[in-house]
C-alpha atoms as a PDB file:
ATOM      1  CA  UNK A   1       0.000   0.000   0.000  1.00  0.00           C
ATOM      2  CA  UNK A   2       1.282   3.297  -0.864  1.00  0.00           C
ATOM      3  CA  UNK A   3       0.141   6.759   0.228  1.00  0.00           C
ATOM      4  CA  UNK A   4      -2.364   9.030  -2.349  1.00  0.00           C
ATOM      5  CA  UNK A   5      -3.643  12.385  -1.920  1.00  0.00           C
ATOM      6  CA  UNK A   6      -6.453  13.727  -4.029  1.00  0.00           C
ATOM      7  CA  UNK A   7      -6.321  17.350  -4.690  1.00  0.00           C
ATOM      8  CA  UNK A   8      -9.895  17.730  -5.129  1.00  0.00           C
ATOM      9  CA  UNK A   9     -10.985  16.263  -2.185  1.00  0.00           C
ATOM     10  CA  UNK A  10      -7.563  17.536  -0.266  1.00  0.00           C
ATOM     11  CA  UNK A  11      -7.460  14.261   1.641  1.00  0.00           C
ATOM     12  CA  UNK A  12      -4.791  11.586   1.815  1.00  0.00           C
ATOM     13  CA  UNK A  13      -5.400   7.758   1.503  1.00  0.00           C
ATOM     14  CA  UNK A  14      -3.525   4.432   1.012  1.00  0.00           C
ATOM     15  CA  UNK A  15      -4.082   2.538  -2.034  1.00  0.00           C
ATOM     16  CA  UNK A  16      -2.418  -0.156  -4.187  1.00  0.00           C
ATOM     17  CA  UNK A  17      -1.968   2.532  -7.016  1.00  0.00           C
ATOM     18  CA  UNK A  18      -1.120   1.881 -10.307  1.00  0.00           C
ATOM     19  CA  UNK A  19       2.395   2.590 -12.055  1.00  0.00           C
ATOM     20  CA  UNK A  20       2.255   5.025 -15.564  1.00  0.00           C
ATOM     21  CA  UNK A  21       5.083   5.796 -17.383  1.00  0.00           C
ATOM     22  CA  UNK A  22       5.259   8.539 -19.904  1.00  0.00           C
ATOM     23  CA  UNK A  23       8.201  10.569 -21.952  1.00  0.00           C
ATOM     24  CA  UNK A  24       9.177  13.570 -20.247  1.00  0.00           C
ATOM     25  CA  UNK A  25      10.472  15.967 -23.000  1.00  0.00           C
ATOM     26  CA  UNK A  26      13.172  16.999 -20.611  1.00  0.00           C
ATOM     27  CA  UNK A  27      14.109  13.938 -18.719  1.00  0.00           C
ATOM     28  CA  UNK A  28      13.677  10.638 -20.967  1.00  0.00           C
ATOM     29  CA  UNK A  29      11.245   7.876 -19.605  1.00  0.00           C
ATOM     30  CA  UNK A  30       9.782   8.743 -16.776  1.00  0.00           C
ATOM     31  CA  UNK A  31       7.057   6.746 -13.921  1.00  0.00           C
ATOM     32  CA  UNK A  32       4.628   7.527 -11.684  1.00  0.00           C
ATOM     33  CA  UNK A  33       2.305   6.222  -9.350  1.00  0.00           C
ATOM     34  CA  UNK A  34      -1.557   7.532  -9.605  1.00  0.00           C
ATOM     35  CA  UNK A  35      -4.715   5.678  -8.080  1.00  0.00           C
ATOM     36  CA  UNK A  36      -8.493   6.976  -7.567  1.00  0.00           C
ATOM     37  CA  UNK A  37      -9.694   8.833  -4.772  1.00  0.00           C
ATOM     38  CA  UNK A  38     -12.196   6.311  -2.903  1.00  0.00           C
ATOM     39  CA  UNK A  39     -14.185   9.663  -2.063  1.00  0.00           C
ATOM     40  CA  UNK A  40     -14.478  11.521  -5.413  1.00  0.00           C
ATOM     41  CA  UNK A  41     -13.136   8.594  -7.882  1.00  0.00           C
ATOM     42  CA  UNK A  42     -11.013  11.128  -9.227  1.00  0.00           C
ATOM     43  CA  UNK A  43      -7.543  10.351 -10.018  1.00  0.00           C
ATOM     44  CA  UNK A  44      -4.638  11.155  -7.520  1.00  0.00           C
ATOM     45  CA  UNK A  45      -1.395  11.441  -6.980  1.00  0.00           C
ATOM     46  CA  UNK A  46       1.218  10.024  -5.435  1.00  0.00           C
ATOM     47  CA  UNK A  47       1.618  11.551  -1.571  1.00  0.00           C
ATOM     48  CA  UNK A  48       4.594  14.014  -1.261  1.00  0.00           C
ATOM     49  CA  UNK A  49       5.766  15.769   1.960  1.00  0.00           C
ATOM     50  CA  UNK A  50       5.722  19.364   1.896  1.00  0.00           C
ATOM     51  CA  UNK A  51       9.593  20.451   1.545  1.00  0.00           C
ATOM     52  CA  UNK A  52      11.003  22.553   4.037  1.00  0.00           C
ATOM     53  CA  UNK A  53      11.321  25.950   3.602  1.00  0.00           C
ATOM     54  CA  UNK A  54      14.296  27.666   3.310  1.00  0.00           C
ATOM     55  CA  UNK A  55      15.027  29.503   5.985  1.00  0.00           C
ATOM     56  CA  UNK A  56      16.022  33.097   5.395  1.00  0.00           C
ATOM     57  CA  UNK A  57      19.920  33.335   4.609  1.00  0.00           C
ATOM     58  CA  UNK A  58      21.761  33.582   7.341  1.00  0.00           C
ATOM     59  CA  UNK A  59      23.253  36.780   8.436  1.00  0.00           C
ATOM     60  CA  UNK A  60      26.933  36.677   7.981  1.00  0.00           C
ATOM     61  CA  UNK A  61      28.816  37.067  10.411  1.00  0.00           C
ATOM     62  CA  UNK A  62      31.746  39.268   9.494  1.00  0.00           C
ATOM     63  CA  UNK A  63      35.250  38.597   9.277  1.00  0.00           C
ATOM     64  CA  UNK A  64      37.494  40.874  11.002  1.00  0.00           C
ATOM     65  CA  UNK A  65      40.903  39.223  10.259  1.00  0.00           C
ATOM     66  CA  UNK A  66      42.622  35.805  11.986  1.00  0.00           C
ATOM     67  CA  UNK A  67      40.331  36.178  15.528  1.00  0.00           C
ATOM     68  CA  UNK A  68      40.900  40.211  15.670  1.00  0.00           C
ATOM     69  CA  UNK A  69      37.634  42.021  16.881  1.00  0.00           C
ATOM     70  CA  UNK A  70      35.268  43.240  14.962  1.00  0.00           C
ATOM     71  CA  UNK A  71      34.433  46.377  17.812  1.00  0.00           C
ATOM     72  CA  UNK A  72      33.159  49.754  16.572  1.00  0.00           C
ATOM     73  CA  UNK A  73      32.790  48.416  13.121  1.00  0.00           C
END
């Protein structure tokens, strides 16, 4: 059983899915797995975690030299 979540519904299930392949113009042959939302019948994808967002960029901390202080900068 692998994990689904229907977009249209917004709801996650497990399924047995179903593999499709298809030719991605930029990446060759390609596979997925897709299977139908027990609550709308529609078809759904494959369950992804939300990635983490990036966290702001770090502030820098300055470099004053080999250890020297960075006072009254």
């Amino acid at each position: 059983m692998m994990k689904f979540y229907c977009n249209t519904c917004r709801k996650e299930f497990d399924a047995q899915g179903r593999k499709e392949e298809f030719i991605s113009p930029v990446y060759g042959p390609c596979s997925h797995y897709v299977a139908d939302c027990p609550d709308c019948g529609r078809e759904s994808s494959e369950y992804r975690a939300p990635k983490a967002s990036r966290p702001e960029q770090a502030q820098e901390v300055p470099s004053c030299g080999m250890g020297g202080c960075c006072c009254g900068m």
